[in-house]
C-alpha atoms as a PDB file:
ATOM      1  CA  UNK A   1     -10.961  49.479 -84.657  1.00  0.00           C
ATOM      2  CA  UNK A   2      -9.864  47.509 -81.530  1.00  0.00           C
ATOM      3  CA  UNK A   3      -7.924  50.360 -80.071  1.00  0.00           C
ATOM      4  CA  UNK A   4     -11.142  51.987 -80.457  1.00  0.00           C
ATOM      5  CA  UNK A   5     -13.115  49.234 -78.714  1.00  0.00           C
ATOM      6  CA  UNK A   6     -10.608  49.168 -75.751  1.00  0.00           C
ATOM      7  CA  UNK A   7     -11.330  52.892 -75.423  1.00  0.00           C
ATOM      8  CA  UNK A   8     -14.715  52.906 -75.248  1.00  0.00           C
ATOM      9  CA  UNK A   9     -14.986  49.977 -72.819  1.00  0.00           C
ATOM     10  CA  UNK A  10     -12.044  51.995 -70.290  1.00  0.00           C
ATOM     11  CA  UNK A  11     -14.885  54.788 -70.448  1.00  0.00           C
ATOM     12  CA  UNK A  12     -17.461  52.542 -69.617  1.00  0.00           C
ATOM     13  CA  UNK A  13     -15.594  51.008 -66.552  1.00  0.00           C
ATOM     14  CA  UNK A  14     -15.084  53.996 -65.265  1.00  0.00           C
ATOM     15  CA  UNK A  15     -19.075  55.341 -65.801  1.00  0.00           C
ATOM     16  CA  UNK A  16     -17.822  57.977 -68.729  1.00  0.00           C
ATOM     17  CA  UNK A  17     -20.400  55.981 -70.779  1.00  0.00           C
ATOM     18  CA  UNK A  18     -23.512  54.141 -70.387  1.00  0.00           C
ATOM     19  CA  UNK A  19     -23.204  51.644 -72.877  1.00  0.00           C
ATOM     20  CA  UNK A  20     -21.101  50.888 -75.178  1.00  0.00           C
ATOM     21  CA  UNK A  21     -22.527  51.669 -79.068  1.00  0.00           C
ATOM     22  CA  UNK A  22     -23.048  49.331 -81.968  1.00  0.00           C
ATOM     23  CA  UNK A  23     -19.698  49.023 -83.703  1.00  0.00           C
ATOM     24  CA  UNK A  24     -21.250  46.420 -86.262  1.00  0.00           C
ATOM     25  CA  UNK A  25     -21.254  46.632 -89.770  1.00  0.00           C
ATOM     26  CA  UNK A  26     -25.165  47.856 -90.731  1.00  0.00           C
ATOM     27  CA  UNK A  27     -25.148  45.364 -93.743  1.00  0.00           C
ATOM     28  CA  UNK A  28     -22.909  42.216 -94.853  1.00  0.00           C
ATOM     29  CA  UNK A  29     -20.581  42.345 -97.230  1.00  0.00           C
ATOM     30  CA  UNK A  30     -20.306  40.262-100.321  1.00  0.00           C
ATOM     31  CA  UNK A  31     -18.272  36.979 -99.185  1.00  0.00           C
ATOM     32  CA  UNK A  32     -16.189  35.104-102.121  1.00  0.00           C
ATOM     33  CA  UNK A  33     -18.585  32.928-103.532  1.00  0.00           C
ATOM     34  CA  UNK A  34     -17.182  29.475-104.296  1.00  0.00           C
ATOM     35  CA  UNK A  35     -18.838  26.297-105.406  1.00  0.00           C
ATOM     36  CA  UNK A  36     -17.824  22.778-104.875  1.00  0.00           C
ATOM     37  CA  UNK A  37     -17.216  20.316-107.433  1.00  0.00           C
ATOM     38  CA  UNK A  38     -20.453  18.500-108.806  1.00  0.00           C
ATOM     39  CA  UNK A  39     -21.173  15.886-112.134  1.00  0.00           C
ATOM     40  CA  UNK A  40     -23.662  17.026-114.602  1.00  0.00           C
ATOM     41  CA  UNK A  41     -26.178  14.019-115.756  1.00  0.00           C
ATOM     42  CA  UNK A  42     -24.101  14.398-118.658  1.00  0.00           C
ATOM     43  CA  UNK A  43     -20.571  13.870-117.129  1.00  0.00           C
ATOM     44  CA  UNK A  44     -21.917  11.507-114.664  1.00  0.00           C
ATOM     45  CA  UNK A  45     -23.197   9.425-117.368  1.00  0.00           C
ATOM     46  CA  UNK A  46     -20.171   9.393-119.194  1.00  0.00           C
ATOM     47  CA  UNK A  47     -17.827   8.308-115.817  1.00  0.00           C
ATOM     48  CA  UNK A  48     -20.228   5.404-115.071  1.00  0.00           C
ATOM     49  CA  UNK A  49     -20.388   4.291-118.891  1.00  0.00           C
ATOM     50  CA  UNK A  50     -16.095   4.888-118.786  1.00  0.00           C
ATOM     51  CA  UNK A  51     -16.199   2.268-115.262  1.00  0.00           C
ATOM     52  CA  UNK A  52     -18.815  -0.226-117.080  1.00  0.00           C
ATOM     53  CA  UNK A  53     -16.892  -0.712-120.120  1.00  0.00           C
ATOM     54  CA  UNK A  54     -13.403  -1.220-118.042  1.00  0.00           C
ATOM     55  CA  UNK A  55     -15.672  -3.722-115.579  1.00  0.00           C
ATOM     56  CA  UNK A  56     -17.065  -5.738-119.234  1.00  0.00           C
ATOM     57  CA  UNK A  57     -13.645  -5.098-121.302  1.00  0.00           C
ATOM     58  CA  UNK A  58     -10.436  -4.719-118.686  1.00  0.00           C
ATOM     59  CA  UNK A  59      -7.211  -4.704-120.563  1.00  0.00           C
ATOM     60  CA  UNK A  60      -6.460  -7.888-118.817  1.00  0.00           C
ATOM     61  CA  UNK A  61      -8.276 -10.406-117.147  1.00  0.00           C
ATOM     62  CA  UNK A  62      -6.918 -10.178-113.721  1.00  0.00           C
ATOM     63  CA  UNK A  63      -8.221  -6.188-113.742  1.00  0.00           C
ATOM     64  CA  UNK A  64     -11.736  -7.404-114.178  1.00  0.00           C
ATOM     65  CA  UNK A  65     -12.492  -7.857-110.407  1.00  0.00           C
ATOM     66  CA  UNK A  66     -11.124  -4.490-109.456  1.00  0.00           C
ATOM     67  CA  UNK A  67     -13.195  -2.797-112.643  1.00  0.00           C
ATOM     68  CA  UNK A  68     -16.370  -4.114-111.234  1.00  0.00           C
ATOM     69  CA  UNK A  69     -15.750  -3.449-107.871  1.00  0.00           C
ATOM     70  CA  UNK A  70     -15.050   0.295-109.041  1.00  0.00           C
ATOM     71  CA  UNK A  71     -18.033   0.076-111.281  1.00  0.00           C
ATOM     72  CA  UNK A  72     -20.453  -0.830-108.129  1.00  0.00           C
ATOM     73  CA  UNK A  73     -19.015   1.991-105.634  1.00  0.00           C
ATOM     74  CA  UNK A  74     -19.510   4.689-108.212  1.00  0.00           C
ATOM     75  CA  UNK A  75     -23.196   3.460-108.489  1.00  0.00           C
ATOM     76  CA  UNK A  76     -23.336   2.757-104.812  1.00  0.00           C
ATOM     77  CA  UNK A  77     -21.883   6.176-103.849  1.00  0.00           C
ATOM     78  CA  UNK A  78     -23.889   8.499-106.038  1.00  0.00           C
ATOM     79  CA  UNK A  79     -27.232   6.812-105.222  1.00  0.00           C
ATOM     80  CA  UNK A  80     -26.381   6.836-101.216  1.00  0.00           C
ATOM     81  CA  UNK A  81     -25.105  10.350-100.642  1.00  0.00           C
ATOM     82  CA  UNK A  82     -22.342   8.833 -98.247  1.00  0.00           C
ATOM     83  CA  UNK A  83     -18.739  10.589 -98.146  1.00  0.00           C
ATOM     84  CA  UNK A  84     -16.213   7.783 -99.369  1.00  0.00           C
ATOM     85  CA  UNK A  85     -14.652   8.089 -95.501  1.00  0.00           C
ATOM     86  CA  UNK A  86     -18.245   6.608 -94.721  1.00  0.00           C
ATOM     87  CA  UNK A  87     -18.393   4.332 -97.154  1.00  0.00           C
ATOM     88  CA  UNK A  88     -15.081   2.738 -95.995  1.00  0.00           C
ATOM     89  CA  UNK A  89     -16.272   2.294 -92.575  1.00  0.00           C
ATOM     90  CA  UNK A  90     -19.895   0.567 -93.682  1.00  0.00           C
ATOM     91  CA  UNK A  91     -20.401  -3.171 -92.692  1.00  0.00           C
ATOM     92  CA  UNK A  92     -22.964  -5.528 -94.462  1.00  0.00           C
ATOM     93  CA  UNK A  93     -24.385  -5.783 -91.196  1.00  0.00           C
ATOM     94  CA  UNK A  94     -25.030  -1.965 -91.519  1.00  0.00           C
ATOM     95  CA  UNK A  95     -27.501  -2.326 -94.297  1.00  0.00           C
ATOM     96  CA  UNK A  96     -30.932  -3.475 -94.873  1.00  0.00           C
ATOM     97  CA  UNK A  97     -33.208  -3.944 -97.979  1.00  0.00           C
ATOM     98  CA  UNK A  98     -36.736  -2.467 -97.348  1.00  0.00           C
ATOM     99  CA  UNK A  99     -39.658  -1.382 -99.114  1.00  0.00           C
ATOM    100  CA  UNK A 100     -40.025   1.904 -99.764  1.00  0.00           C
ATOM    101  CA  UNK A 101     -43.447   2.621 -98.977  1.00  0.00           C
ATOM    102  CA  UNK A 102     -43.883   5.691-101.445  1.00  0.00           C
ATOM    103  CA  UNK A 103     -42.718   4.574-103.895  1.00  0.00           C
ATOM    104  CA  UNK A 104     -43.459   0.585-103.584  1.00  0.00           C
ATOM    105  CA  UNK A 105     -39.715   0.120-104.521  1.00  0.00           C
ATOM    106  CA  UNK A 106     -36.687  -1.549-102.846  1.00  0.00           C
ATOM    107  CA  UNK A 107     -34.006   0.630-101.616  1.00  0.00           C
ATOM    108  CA  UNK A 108     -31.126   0.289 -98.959  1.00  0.00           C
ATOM    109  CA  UNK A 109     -31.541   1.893 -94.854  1.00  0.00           C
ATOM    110  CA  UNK A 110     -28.472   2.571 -93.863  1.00  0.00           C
ATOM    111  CA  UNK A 111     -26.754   2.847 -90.545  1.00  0.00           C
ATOM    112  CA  UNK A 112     -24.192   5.562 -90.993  1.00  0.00           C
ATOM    113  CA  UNK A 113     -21.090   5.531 -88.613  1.00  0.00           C
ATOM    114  CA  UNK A 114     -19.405   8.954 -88.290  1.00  0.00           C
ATOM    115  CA  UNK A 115     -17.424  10.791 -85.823  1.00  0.00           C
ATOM    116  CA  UNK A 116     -20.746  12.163 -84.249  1.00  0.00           C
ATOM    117  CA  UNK A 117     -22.173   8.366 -83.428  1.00  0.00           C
ATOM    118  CA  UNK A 118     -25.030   7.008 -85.992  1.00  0.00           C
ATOM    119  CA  UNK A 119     -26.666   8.444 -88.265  1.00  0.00           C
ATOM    120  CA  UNK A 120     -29.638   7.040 -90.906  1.00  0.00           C
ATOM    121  CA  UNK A 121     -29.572   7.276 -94.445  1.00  0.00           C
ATOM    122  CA  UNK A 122     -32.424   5.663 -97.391  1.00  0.00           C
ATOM    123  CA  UNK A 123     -30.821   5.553-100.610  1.00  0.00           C
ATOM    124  CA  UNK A 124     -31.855   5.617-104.221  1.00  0.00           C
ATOM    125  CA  UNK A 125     -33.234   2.072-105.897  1.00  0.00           C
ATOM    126  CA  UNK A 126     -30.258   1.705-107.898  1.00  0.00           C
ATOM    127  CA  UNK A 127     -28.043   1.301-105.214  1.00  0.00           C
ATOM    128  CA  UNK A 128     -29.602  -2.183-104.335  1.00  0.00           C
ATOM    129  CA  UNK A 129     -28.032  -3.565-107.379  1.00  0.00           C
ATOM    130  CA  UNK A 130     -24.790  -2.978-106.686  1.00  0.00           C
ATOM    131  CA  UNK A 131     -25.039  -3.652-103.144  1.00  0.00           C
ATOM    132  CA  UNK A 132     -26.261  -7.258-104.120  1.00  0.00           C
ATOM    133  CA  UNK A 133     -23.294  -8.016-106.417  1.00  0.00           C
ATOM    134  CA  UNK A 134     -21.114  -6.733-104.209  1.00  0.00           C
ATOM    135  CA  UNK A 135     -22.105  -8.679-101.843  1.00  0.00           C
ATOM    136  CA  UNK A 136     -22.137 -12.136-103.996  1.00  0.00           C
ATOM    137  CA  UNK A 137     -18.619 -11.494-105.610  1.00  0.00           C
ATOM    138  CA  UNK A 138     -16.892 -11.077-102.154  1.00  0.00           C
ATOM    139  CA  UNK A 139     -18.702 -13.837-100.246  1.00  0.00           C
ATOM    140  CA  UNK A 140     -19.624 -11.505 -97.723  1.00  0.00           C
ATOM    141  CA  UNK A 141     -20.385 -12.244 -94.026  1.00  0.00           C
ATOM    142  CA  UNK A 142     -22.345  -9.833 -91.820  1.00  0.00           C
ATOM    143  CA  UNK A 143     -18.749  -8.442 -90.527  1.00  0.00           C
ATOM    144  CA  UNK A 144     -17.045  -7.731 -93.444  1.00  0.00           C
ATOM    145  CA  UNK A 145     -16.348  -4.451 -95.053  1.00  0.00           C
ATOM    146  CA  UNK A 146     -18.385  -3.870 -98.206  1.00  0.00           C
ATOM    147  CA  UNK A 147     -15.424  -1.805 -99.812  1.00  0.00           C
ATOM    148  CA  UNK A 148     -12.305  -3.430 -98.231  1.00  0.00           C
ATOM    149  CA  UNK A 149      -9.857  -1.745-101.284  1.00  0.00           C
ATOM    150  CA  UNK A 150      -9.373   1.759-101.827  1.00  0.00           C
ATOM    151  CA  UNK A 151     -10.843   2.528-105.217  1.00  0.00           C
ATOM    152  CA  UNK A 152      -9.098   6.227-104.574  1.00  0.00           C
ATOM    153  CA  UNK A 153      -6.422   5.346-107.513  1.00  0.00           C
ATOM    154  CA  UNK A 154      -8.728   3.884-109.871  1.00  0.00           C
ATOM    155  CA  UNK A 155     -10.825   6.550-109.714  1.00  0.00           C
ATOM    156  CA  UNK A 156      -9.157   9.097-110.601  1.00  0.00           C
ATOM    157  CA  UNK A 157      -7.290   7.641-113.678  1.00  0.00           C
ATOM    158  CA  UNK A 158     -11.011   7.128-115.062  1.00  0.00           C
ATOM    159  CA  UNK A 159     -11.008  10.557-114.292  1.00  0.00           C
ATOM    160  CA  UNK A 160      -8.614  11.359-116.004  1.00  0.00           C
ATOM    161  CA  UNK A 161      -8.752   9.502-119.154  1.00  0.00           C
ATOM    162  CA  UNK A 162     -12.012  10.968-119.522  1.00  0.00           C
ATOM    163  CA  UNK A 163     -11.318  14.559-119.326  1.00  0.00           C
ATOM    164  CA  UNK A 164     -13.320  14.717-115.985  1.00  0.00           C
ATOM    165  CA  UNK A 165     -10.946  15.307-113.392  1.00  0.00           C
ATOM    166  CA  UNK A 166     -11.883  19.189-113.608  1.00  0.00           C
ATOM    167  CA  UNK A 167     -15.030  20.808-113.520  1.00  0.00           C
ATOM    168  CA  UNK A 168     -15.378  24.022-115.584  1.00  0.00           C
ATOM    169  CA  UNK A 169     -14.920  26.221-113.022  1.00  0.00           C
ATOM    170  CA  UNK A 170     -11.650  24.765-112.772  1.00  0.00           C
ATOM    171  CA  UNK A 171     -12.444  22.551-109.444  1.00  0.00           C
ATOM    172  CA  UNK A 172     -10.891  19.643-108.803  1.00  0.00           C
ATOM    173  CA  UNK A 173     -13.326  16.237-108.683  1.00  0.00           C
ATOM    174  CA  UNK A 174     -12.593  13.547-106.709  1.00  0.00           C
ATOM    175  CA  UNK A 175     -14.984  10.634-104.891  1.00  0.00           C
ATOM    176  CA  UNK A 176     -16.659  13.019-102.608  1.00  0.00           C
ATOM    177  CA  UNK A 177     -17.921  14.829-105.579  1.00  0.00           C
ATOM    178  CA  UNK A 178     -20.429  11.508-105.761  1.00  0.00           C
ATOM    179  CA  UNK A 179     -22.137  13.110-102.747  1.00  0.00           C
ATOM    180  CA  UNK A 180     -21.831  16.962-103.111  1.00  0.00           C
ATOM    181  CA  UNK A 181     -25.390  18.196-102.698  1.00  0.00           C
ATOM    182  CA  UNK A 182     -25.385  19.798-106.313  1.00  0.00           C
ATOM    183  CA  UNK A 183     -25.148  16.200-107.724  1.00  0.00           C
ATOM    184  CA  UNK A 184     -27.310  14.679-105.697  1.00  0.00           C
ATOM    185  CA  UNK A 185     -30.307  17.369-106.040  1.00  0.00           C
ATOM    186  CA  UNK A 186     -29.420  16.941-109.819  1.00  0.00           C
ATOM    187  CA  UNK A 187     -30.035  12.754-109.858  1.00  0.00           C
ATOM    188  CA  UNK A 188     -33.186  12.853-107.720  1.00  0.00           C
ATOM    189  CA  UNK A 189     -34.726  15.589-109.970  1.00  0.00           C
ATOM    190  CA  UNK A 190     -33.668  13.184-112.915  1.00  0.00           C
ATOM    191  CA  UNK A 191     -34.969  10.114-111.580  1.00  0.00           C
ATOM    192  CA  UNK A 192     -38.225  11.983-110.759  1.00  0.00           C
ATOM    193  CA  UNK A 193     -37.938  11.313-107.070  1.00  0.00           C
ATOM    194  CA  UNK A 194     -39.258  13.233-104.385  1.00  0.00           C
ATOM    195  CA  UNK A 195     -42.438  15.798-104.342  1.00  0.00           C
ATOM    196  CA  UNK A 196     -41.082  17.964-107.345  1.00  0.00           C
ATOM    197  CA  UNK A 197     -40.046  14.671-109.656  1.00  0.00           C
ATOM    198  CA  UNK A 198     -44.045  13.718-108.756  1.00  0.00           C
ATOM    199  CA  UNK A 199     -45.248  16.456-109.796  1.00  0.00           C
ATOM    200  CA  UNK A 200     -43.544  16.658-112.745  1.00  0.00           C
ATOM    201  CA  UNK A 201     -44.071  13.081-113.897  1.00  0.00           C
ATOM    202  CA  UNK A 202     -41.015  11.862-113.990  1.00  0.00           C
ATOM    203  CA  UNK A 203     -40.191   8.295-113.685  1.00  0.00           C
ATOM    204  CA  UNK A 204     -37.452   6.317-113.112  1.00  0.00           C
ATOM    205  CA  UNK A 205     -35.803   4.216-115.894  1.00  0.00           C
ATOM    206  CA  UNK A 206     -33.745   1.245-117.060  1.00  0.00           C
ATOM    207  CA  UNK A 207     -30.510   2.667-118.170  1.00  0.00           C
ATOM    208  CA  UNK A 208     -28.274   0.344-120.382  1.00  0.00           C
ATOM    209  CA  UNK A 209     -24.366   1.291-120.834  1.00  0.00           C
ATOM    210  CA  UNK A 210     -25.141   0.693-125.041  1.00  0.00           C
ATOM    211  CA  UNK A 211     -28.578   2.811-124.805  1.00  0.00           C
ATOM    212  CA  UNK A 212     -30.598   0.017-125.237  1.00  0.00           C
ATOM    213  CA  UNK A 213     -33.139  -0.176-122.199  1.00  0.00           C
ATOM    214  CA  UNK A 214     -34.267  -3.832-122.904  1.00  0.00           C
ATOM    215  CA  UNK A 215     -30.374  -4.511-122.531  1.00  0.00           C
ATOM    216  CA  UNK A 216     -29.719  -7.440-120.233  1.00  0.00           C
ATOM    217  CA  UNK A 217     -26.697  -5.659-119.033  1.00  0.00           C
ATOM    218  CA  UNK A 218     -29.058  -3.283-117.889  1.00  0.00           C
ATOM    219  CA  UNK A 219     -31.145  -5.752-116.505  1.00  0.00           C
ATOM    220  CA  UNK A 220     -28.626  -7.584-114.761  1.00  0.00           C
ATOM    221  CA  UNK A 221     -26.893  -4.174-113.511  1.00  0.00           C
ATOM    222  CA  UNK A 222     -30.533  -3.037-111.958  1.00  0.00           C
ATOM    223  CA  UNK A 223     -29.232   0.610-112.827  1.00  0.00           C
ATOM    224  CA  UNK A 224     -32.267   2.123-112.308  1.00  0.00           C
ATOM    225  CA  UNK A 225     -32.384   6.029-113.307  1.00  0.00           C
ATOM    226  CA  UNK A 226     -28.448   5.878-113.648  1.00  0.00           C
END
């Protein structure tokens, strides 16, 4: 095919031909589809229940700080939408509480840094929660990095221990899967946000790690929708 291209454009250099003719395919052919990782409600209710119960009941004391920190950056980064290379550059200066003025509710703006400059993000109500104790159990100031430790390791043994480091198409999961569209479409359709979660009457909801919703872990926690 490109000897046959070079061929017809010596013709048209030398005026043999007017033009040169379409040599493009008349339809596209079938790419491989593939599709990236993503958490059912399901399996994303069973990792944040797994990171709750290590955050209440480490197996020793001195894990507990690292289990809630874990605990709040799952939250955090399923309810934001930010890649975790984002989410290690954010500030506490970078974030603001506001109103939401559709839905009368509190939720984080977000000043994104990225390779392209800044961008603007509004998250989900339940990541105010975890952006408040975060913020209380480090002490923050206005500079300081709101997740300072790589949760990376931590992560994936949770993963791991339960049975959710694949997906069953065989992909691999890791923290970016928190922000893959697929799971993101999936929690604002099941915490009835957005014109279709209107229309549909669906409302968020207090969800307790025990199933109770007038838990006061759940209360405390704020986990709103999940």
């Amino acid at each position: 095919m490109v000897a046959l291209r070079q061929t017809l454009k010596t013709a048209m250099r030398h005026g043999w031909l007017a033009s040169l003719p379409d040599m493009s395919q008349p339809y596209r052919s079938n790419g491989k589809i593939s599709h990236r990782a993503w958490f059912s409600p399901t399996e994303y209710k069973q990792l944040y229940l797994a990171a709750a119960k290590r955050a209440d009941d480490p197996k020793k004391e001195r894990y507990r700080y690292h289990g809630q920190e874990l605990y709040d950056f799952i939250i955090f980064m399923a309810n934001t939408g930010l890649r975790p290379d984002e989410a290690k550059r954010l500030e506490y200066r970078d974030v603001t509480v506001v109103k939401d003025r559709e839905t009368d509710e509190r939720i984080l703006e977000i000043e994104v840094r990225g390779k392209r400059g800044v961008g603007y993000c509004k998250s989900m109500p339940s990541a105010v929660m975890p952006f408040f104790r975060l913020r209380k159990r480090n002490k923050a100031q206005p500079t300081d990095r709101i997740f300072p430790n790589d949760q990376h390791v931590l992560f994936n043994n949770i993963l791991e221990e339960e049975n959710l480091k694949f997906d069953r198409e065989g992909q691999r999961r890791t923290a970016y899967t928190l922000a893959t569209r697929p799971t993101r479409v999936m929690k604002t359709l099941a915490c009835g946000r957005g014109e279709i979660g209107r229309r549909n009457g669906l409302k968020p909801k207090l969800e307790c790690s025990r199933g109770n919703p007038r838990c006061r872990t759940a209360q405390i926690r704020g986990s709103l929708c999940w």
